[in-house]
Protein backbone atom coordinates (compact mmCIF):
# COMPACT_ATOMS: atom_id res chain seq x y z
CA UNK A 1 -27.38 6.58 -3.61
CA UNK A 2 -25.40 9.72 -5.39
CA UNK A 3 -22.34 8.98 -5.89
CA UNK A 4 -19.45 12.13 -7.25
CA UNK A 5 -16.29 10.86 -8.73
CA UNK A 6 -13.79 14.23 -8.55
CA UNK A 7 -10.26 14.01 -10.45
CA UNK A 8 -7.41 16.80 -10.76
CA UNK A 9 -6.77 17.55 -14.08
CA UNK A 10 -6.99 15.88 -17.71
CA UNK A 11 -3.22 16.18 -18.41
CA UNK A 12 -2.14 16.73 -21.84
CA UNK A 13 -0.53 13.08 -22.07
CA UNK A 14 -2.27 10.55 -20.94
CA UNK A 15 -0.76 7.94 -17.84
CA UNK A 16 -1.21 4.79 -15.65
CA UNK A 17 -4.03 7.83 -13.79
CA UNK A 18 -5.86 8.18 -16.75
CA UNK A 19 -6.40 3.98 -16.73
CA UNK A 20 -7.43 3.49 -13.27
CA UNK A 21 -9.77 6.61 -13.38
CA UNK A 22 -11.53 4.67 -16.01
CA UNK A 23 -12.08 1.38 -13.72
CA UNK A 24 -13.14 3.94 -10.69
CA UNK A 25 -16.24 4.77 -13.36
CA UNK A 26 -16.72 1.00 -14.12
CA UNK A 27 -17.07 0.38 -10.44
CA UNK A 28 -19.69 3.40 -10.16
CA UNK A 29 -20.97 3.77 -13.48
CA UNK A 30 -23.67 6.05 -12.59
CA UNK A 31 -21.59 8.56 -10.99
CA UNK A 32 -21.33 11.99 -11.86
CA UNK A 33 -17.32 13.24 -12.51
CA UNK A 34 -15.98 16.31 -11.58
CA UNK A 35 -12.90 17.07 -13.42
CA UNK A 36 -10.92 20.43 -12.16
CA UNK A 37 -9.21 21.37 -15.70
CA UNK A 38 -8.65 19.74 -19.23
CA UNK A 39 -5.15 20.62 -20.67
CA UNK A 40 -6.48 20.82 -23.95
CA UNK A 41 -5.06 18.20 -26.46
CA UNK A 42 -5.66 15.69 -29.12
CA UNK A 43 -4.52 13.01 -26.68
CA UNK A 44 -7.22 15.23 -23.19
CA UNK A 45 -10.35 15.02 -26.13
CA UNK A 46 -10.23 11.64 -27.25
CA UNK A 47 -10.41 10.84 -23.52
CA UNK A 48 -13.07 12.61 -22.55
CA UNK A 49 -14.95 11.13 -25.46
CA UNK A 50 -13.85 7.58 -24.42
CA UNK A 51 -15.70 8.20 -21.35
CA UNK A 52 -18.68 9.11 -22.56
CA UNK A 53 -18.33 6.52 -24.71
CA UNK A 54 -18.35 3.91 -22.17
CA UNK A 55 -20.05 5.21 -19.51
CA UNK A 56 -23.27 7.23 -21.12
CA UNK A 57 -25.12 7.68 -17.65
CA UNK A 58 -22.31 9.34 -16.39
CA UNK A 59 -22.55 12.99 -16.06
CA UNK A 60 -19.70 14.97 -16.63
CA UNK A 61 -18.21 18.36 -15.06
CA UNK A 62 -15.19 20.00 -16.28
CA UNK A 63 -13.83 22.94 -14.88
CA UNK A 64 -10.95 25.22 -16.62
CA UNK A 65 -9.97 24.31 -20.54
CA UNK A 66 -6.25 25.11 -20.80
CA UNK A 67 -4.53 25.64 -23.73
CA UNK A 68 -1.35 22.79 -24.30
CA UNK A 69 0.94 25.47 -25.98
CA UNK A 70 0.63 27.75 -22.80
CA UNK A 71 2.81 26.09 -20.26
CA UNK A 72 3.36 28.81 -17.94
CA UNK A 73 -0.80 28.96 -17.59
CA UNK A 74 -0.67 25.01 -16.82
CA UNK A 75 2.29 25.25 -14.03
CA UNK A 76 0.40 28.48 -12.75
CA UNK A 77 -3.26 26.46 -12.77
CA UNK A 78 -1.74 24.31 -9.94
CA UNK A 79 -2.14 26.78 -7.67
CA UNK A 80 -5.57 27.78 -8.60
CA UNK A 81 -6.79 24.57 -8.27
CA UNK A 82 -8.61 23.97 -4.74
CA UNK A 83 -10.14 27.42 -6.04
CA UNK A 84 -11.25 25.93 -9.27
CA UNK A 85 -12.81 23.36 -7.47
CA UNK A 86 -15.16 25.13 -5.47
CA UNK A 87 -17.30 26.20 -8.52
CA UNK A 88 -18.97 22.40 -8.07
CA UNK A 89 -21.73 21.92 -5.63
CA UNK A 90 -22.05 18.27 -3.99
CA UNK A 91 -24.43 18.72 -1.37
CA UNK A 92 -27.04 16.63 -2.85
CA UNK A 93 -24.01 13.45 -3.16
CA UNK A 94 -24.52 10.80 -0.28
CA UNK A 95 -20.49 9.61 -1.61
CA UNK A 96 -17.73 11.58 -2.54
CA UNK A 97 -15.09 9.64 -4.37
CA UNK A 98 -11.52 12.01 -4.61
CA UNK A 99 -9.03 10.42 -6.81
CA UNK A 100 -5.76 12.09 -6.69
CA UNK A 101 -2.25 12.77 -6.90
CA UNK A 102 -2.61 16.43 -6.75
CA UNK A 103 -5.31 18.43 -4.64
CA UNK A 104 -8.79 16.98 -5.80
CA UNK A 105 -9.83 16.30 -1.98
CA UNK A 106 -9.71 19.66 -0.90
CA UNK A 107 -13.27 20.05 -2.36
CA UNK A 108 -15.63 20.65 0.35
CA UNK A 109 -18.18 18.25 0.75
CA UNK A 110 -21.99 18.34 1.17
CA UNK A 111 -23.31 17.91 5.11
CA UNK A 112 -24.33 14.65 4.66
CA UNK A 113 -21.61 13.02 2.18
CA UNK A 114 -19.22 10.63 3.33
CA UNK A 115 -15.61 11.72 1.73
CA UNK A 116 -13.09 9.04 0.48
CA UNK A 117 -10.14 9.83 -0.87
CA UNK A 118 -8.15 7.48 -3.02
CA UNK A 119 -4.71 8.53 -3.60
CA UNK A 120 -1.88 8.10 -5.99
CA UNK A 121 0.66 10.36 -4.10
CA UNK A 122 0.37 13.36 -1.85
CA UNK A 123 1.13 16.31 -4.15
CA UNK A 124 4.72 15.74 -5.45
CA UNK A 125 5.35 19.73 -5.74
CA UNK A 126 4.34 20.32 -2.11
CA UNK A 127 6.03 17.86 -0.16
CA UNK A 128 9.12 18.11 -2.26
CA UNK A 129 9.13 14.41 -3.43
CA UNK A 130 11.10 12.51 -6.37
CA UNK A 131 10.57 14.12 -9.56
CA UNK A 132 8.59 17.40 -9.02
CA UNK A 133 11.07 19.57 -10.88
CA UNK A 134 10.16 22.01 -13.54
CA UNK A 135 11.40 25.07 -15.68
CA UNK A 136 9.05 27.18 -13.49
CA UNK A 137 10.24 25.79 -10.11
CA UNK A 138 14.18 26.61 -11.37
CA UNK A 139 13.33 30.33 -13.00
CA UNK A 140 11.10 31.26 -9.65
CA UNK A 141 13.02 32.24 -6.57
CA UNK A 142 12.42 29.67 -3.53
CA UNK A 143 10.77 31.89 -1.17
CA UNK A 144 8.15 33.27 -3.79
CA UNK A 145 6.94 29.67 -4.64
CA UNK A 146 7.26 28.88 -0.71
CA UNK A 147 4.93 31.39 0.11
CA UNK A 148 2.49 30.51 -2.84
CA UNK A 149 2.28 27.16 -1.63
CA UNK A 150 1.71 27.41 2.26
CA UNK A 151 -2.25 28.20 1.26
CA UNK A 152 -2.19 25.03 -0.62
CA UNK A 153 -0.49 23.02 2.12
CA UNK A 154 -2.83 23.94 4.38
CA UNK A 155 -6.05 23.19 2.52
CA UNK A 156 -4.18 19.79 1.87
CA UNK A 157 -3.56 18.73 5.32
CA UNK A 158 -7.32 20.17 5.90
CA UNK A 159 -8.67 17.91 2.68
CA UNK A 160 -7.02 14.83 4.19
CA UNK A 161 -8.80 15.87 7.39
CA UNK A 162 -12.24 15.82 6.09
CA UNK A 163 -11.75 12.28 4.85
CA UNK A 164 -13.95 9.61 6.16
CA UNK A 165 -11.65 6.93 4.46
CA UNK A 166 -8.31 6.89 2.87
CA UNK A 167 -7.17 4.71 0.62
CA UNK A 168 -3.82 4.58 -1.93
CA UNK A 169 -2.65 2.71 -4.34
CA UNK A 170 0.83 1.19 -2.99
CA UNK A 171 2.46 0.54 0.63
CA UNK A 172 5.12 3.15 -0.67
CA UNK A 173 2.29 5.77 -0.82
CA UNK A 174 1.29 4.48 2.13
CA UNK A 175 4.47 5.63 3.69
CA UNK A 176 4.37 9.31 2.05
CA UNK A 177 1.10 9.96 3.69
CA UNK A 178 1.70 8.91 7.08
CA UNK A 179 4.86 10.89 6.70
CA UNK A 180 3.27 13.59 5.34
CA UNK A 181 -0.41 13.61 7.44
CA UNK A 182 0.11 11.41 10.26
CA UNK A 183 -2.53 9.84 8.82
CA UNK A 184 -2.71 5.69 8.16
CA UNK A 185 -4.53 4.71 4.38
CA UNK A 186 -5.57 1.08 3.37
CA UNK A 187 -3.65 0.22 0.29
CA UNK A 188 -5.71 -0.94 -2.95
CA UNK A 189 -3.70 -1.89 -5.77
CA UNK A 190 -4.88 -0.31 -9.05
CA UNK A 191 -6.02 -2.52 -12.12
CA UNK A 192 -4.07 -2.88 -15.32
CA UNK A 193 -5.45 -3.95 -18.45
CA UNK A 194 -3.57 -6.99 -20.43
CA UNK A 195 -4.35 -9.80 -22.82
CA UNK A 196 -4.19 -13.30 -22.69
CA UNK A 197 -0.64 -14.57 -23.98
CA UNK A 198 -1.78 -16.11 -27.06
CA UNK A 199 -0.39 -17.63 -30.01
CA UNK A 200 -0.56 -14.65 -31.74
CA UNK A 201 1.35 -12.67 -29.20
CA UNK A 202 4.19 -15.40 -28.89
CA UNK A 203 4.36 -15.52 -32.61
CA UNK A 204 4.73 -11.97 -32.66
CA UNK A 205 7.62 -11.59 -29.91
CA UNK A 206 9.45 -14.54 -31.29
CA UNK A 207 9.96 -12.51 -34.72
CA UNK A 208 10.81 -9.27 -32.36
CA UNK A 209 13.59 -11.72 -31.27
CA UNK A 210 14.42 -12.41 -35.18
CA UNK A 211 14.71 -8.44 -35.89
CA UNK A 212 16.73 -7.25 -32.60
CA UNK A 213 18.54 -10.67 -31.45
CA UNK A 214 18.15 -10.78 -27.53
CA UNK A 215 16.67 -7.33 -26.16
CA UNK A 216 16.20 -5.34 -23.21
CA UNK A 217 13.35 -2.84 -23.40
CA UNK A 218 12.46 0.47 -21.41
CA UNK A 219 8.93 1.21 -22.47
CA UNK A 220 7.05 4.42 -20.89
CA UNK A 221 6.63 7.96 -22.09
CA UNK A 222 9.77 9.34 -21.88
CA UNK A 223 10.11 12.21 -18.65
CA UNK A 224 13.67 12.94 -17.48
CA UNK A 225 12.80 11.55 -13.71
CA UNK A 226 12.20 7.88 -15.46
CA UNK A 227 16.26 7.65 -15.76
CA UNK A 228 16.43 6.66 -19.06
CA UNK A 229 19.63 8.54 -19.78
CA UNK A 230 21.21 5.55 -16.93
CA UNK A 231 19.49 2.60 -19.55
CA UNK A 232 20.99 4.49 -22.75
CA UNK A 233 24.53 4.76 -20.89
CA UNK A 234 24.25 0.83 -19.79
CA UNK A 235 23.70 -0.08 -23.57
CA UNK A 236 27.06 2.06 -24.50
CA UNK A 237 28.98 0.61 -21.45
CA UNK A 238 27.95 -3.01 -22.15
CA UNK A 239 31.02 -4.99 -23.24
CA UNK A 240 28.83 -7.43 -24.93
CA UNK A 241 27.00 -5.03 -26.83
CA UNK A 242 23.57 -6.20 -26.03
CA UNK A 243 20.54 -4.58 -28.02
CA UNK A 244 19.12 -1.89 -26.03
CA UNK A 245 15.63 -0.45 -27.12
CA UNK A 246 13.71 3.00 -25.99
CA UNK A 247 9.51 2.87 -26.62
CA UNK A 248 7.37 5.13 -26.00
CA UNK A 249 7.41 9.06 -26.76
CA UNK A 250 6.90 12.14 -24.12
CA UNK A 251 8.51 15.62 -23.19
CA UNK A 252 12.36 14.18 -22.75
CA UNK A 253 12.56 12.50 -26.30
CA UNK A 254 14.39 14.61 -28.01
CA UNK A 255 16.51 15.82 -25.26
CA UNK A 256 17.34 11.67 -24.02
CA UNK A 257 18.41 11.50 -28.31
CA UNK A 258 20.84 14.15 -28.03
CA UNK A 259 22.11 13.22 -25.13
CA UNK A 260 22.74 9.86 -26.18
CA UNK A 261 24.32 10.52 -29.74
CA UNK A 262 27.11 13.22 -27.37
CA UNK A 263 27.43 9.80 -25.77
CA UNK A 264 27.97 7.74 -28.09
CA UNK A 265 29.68 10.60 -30.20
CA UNK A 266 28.02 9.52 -33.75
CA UNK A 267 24.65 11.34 -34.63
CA UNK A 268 21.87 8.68 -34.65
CA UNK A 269 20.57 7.11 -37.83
CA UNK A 270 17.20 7.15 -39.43
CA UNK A 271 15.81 3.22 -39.99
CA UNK A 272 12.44 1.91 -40.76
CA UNK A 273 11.59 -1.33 -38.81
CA UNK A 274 9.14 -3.40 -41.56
CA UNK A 275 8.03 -5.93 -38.85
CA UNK A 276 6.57 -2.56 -36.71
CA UNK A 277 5.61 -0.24 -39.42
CA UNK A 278 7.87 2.20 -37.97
CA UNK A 279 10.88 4.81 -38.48
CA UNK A 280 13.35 4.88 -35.60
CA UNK A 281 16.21 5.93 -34.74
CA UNK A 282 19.49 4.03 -34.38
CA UNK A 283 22.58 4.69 -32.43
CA UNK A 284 24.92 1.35 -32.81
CA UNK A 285 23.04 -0.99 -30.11
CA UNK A 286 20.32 1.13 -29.34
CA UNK A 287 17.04 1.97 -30.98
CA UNK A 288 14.66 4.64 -30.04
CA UNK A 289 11.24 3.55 -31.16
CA UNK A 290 9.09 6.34 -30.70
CA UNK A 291 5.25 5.19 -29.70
CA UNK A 292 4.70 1.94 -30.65
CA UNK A 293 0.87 0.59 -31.18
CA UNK A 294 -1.35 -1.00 -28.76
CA UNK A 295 -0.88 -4.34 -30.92
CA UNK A 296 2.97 -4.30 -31.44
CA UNK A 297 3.01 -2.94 -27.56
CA UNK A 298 2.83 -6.70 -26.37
CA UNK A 299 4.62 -8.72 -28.55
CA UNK A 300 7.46 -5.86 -28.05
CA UNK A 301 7.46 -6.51 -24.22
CA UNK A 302 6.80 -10.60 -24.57
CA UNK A 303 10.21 -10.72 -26.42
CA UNK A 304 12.25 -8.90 -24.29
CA UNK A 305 14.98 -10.55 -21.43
CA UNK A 306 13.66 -7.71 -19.49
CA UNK A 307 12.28 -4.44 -18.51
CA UNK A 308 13.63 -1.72 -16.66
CA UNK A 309 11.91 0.61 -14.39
CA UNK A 310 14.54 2.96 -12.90
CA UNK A 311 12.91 5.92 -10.57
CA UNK A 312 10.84 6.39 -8.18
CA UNK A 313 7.23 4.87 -8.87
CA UNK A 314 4.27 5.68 -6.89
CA UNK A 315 2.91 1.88 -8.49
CA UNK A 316 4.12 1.45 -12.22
CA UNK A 317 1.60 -0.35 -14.45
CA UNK A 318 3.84 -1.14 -17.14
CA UNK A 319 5.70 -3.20 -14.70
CA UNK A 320 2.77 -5.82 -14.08
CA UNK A 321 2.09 -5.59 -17.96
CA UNK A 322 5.53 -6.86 -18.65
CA UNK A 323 4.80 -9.94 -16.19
CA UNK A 324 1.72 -10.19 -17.57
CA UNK A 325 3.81 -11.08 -20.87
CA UNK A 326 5.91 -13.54 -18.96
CA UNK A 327 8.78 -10.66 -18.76
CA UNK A 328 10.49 -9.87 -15.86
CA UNK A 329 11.25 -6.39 -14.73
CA UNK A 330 14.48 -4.96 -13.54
CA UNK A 331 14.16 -2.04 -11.60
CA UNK A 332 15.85 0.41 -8.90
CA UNK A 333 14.52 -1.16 -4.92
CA UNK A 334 12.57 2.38 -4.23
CA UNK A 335 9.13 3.43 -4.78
CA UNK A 336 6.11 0.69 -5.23
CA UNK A 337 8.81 -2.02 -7.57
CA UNK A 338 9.73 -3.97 -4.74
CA UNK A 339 6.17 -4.55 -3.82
CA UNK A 340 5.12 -5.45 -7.56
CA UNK A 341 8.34 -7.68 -8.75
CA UNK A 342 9.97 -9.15 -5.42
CA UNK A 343 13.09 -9.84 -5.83
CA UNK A 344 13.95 -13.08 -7.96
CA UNK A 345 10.72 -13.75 -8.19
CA UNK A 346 9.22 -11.22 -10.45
CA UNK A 347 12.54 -9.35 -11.53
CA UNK A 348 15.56 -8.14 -10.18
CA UNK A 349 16.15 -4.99 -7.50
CA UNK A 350 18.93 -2.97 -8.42
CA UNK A 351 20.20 -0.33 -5.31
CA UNK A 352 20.41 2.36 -7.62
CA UNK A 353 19.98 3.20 -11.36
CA UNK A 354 23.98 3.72 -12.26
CA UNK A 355 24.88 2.25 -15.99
CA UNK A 356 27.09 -0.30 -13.51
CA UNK A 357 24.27 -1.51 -11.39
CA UNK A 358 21.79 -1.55 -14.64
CA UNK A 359 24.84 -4.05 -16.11
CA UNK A 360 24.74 -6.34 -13.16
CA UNK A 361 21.57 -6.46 -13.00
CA UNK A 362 21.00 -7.98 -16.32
CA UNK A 363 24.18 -10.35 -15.38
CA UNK A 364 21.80 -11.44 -12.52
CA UNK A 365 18.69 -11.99 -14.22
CA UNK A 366 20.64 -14.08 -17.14
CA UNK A 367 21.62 -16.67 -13.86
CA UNK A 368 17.67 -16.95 -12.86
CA UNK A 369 15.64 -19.49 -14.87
CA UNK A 370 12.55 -17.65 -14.89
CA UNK A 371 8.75 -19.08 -15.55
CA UNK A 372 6.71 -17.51 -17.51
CA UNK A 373 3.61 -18.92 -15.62
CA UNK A 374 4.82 -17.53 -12.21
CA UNK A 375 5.14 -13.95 -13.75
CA UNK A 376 1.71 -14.28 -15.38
CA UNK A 377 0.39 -14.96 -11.60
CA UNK A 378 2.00 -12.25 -10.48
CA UNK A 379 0.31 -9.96 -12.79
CA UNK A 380 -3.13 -11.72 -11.89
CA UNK A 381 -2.91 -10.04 -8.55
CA UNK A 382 -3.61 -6.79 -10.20
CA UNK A 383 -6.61 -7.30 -12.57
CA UNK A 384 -9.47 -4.92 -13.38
CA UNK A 385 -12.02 -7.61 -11.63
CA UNK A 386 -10.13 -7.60 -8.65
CA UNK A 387 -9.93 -4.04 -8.18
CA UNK A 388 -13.56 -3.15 -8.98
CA UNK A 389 -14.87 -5.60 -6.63
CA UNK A 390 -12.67 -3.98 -3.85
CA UNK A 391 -13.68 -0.67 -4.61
CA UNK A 392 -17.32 -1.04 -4.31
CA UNK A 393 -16.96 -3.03 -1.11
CA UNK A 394 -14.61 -0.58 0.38
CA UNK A 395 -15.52 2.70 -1.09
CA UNK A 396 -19.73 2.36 -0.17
């Protein structure tokens, strides 16, 4: 059997996407992949040579290399894409495997393949979903971009059409595409990677404890739509001046920094954190880490009282890593987090991501004894094993 794996777009940063595209090749390791561009970056490379890495009898197909300091040409590419996409032939392919969050499904398939579509969202900037603003979308008039993306809408609806099967990775996506299609998926949960809390770990987050006294942690790369600005504001607000820490790096750093030293009105100081091997920044009782290693990722998280997720989330994988570390997560009831955490059982649902509600949501999480073994189970739900081994008996 042939089997064609087809995926958007090699972004310039890598995600939670990125991750499960790599256990879709696990489960069909003999695939071919059809990528439709590479934004071309140190970050899009090392990927590409990670799967060839790990999956050497999988042959590879990418479409359009686009440069990382040419924005306008990624935002543009968007549109291009369903026509990018036709340049691949799959009529010799018995399975067609789209995973998407964009427009990867509107390939056209050969006569005799059998299309499924896996999907992480229908396409944020068509359906006018959470979070699918840009500096494009506010410099373009409204009725240019509407009438560049009626083509796309239409070979959307007509990808989703083709499909044999449809499948998505939350009940919250599940939602968006009956909305959107009138058309009922089976959810899969994706898989997420973690290690066994060891020793070592524990070790590790008790002298995380040591450094920053009792923490709270938002850990992702840092986009405007992840509501960061409402954690930073929390940690100012809080009268008992509770240590507040930012990981992780992205497009909104610098931007959530100033931001947070106008609030805080003092300009941020420089401090390097011996236990990470790391310069941060420091603005009274919060720290901005920057990226923090794969190693000090999980000792960072296993020390925390908690951590936040605070928009929108089609799943959120850093959520079931920070059970998987005996953490619980508090986070905004919208998007996939209520069906990851559950209230008081794997974190705490707050009804919207205000400084006030982030505050009384730690005050309710500080009343609930929680067990780290019960959050580890939680996590279990979600592992790679799991998800491969529903793939293959779903997808075939």
């Amino acid at each position: 059997m042939k089997i064609a794996v087809v995926y958007d777009y090699i972004p310039p940063m890598g995600g939670g996407a990125e991750r499960v595209l790599l256990d879709i090749l696990a489960a069909f390791p003999q695939s071919d992949l059809f990528i439709g561009a590479q934004v071309v970056t140190e970050f899009s490379n090392a990927y590409i040579e990670e799967i060839k890495l790990k999956f050497p009898e999988v042959t590879l197909h990418i479409g359009r290399k686009i440069s990382a300091g040419d924005p306008f040409s990624f935002r543009f590419f968007h549109y291009s894409l369903p026509q990018e996409m036709q340049q691949f032939s799959f009529e010799e392919y018995d399975t067609i495997v789209c995973y998407t969050s964009f427009l990867a499904h509107t390939i056209k398939g050969g006569s005799r393949a059998k299309k499924i579509i896996y999907m992480n969202t229908p396409a944020r900037m068509l359906w006018h979903l959470s979070h699918s603003t840009s500096t494009l979308k506010m410099l373009t008039p409204k009725e240019i971009l509407t009438v560049a993306k009626s083509p796309l809408l239409l070979q959307d609806i007509q990808g989703m059409r083709t499909a044999d099967k449809v499948f998505c990775i939350s009940s919250a996506v599940k939602e968006r595409i009956f909305s959107s299609y009138n058309h009922i998926a089976e959810v899969i949960y994706p898989s997420v990677h973690f290690p066994e809390l060891t020793d070592s770990i524990t070790t590790k987050a008790n002298q995380m404890k040591e450094l920053f006294g009792d923490y709270f942690l938002h850990i992702s790369r840092i986009e405007s739509y992840k509501n960061i600005d409402s954690f930073v504001a929390a940690a100012e607000k809080d009268p008992k001046s509770r240590t507040f820490i930012v990981a992780g790096h992205g497009p909104y750093f610098e931007k959530l920094l100033q931001n947070s030293e106008k609030r805080y009105g003092v300009a941020a100081q420089t401090v390097y954190l011996t236990e990470l091997g790391i310069t941060a920044k420091k603005i009274q009782n919060t720290y901005f880490l920057g990226n923090v290693s794969e190693e000090m990722k999980w000792p960072l998280i296993a020390g925390a009282n908690a951590t936040f997720s605070l928009n929108d989330e089609d799943f959120g994988i850093t959520k079931v890593e920070s059970l998987a570390m005996g953490t619980p997560v508090i986070g905004t009831n919208e998007g996939a987090t209520p069906e990851v955490i559950e209230h008081t059982l794997g974190g705490i649902l707050l009804s919207d991501s205000s400084a006030q509600s982030i505050l009384a949501g730690i005050e309710q999480l500080e009343q609930v004894a929680w067990v780290t073994k019960k959050l580890r189970a939680k996590a279990e739900e979600f592992t790679p094993d799991r998800f491969i081994s529903k793939v293959q008996e779903l997808f075939l």
